[in-house]
Protein backbone atom coordinates (compact mmCIF):
# COMPACT_ATOMS: atom_id res chain seq x y z
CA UNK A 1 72.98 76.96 35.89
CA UNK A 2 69.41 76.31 34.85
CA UNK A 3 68.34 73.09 36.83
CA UNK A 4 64.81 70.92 35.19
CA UNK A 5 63.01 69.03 38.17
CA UNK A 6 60.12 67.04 37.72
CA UNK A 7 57.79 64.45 39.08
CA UNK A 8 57.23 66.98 41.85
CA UNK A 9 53.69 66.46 43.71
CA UNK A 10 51.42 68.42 42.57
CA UNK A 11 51.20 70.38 46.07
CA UNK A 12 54.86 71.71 45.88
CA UNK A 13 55.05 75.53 45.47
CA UNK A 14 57.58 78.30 44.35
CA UNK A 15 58.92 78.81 47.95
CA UNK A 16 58.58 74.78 48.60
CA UNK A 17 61.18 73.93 45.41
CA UNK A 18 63.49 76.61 46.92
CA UNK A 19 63.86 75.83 50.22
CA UNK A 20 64.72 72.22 49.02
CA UNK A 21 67.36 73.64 46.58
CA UNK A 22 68.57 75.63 49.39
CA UNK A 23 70.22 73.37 51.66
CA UNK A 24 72.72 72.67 48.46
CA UNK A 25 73.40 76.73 48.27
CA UNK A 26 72.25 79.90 47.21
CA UNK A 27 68.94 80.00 44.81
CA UNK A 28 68.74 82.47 42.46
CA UNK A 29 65.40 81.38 41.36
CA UNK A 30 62.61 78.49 41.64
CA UNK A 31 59.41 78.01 39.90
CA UNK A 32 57.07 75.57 39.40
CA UNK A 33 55.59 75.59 36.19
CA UNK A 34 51.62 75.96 36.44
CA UNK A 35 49.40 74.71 34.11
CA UNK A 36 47.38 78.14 32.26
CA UNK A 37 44.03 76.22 31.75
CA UNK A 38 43.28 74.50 35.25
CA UNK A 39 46.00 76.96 37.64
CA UNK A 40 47.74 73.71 39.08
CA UNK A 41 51.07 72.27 38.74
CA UNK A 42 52.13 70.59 35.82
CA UNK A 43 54.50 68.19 38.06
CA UNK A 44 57.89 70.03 37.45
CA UNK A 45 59.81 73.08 37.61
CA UNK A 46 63.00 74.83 37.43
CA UNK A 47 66.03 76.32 39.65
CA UNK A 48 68.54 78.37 39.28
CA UNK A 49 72.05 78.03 41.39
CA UNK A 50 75.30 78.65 40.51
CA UNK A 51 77.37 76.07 38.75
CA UNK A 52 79.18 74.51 41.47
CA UNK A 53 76.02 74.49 43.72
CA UNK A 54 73.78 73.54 40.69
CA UNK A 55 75.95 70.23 40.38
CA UNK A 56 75.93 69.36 43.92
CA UNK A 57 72.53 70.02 44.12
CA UNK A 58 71.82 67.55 41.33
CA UNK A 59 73.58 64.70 42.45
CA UNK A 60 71.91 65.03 45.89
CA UNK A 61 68.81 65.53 45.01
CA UNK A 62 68.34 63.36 41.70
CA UNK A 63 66.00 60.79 42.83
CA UNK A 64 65.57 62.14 46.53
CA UNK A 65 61.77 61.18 47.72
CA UNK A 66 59.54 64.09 47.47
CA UNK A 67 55.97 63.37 48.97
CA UNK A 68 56.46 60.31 48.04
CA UNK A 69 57.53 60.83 44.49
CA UNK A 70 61.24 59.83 43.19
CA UNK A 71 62.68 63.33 42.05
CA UNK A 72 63.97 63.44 38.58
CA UNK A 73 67.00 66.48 38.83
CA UNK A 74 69.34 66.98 36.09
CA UNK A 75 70.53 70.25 34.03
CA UNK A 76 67.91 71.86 31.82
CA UNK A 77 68.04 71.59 28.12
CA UNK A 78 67.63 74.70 26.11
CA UNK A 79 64.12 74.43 24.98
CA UNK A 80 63.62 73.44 21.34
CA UNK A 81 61.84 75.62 18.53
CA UNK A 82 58.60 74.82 18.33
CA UNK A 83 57.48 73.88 14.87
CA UNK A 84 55.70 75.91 13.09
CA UNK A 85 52.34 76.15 11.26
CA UNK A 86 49.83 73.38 10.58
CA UNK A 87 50.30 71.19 7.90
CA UNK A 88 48.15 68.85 6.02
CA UNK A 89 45.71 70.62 3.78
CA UNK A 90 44.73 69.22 0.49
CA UNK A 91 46.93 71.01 -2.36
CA UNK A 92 44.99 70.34 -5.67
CA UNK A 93 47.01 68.43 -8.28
CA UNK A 94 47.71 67.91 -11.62
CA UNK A 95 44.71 65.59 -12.72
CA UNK A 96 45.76 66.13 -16.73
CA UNK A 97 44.53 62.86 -17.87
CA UNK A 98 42.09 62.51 -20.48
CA UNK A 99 38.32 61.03 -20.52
């Protein structure tokens, strides 16, 4: 199970979000999501247990102080399309009236 955590200081790291996850099982993976314009944390990442670890791990966890900061620990969504394309734009109309 995919596991969203967030509102984690900025300081955390990859090997920091594990070995939290840990104690509640076996990780399969845990990244912090880093931000591509500055390099630093965006403030949340993701985990990757097994189910019955994942769950346990989420009621332990969810709101569990983290350098001072309230986790927020709950099972990831699946990420939603993004839409595409601009839009606005001015389209020209139909004017037709007479002077």
């Amino acid at each position: 199970m995919r596991i969203y955590v967030g509102n984690l200081p900025f300081s955390v790291n990859d090997s920091e979000l594990e070995s939290v996850f840990s104690e509640h099982g076996a990780v399969q993976s845990a990244q912090v999501i880093i931000d591509r314009d500055t390099g630093r944390s965006r403030g949340f990442g993701f985990v990757e247990m097994a189910d019955s670890e994942a769950r346990t791990a989420i009621e332990q966890l969810n709101g569990k102080d983290m350098g001072g900061r309230p986790l927020v620990v709950n099972e990831a969504r699946e990420r939603q399309p993004r839409g595409g394309g601009g839009g606005g734009g001015y389209r020209g109309g139909g004017g037709g009236g007479r002077w």
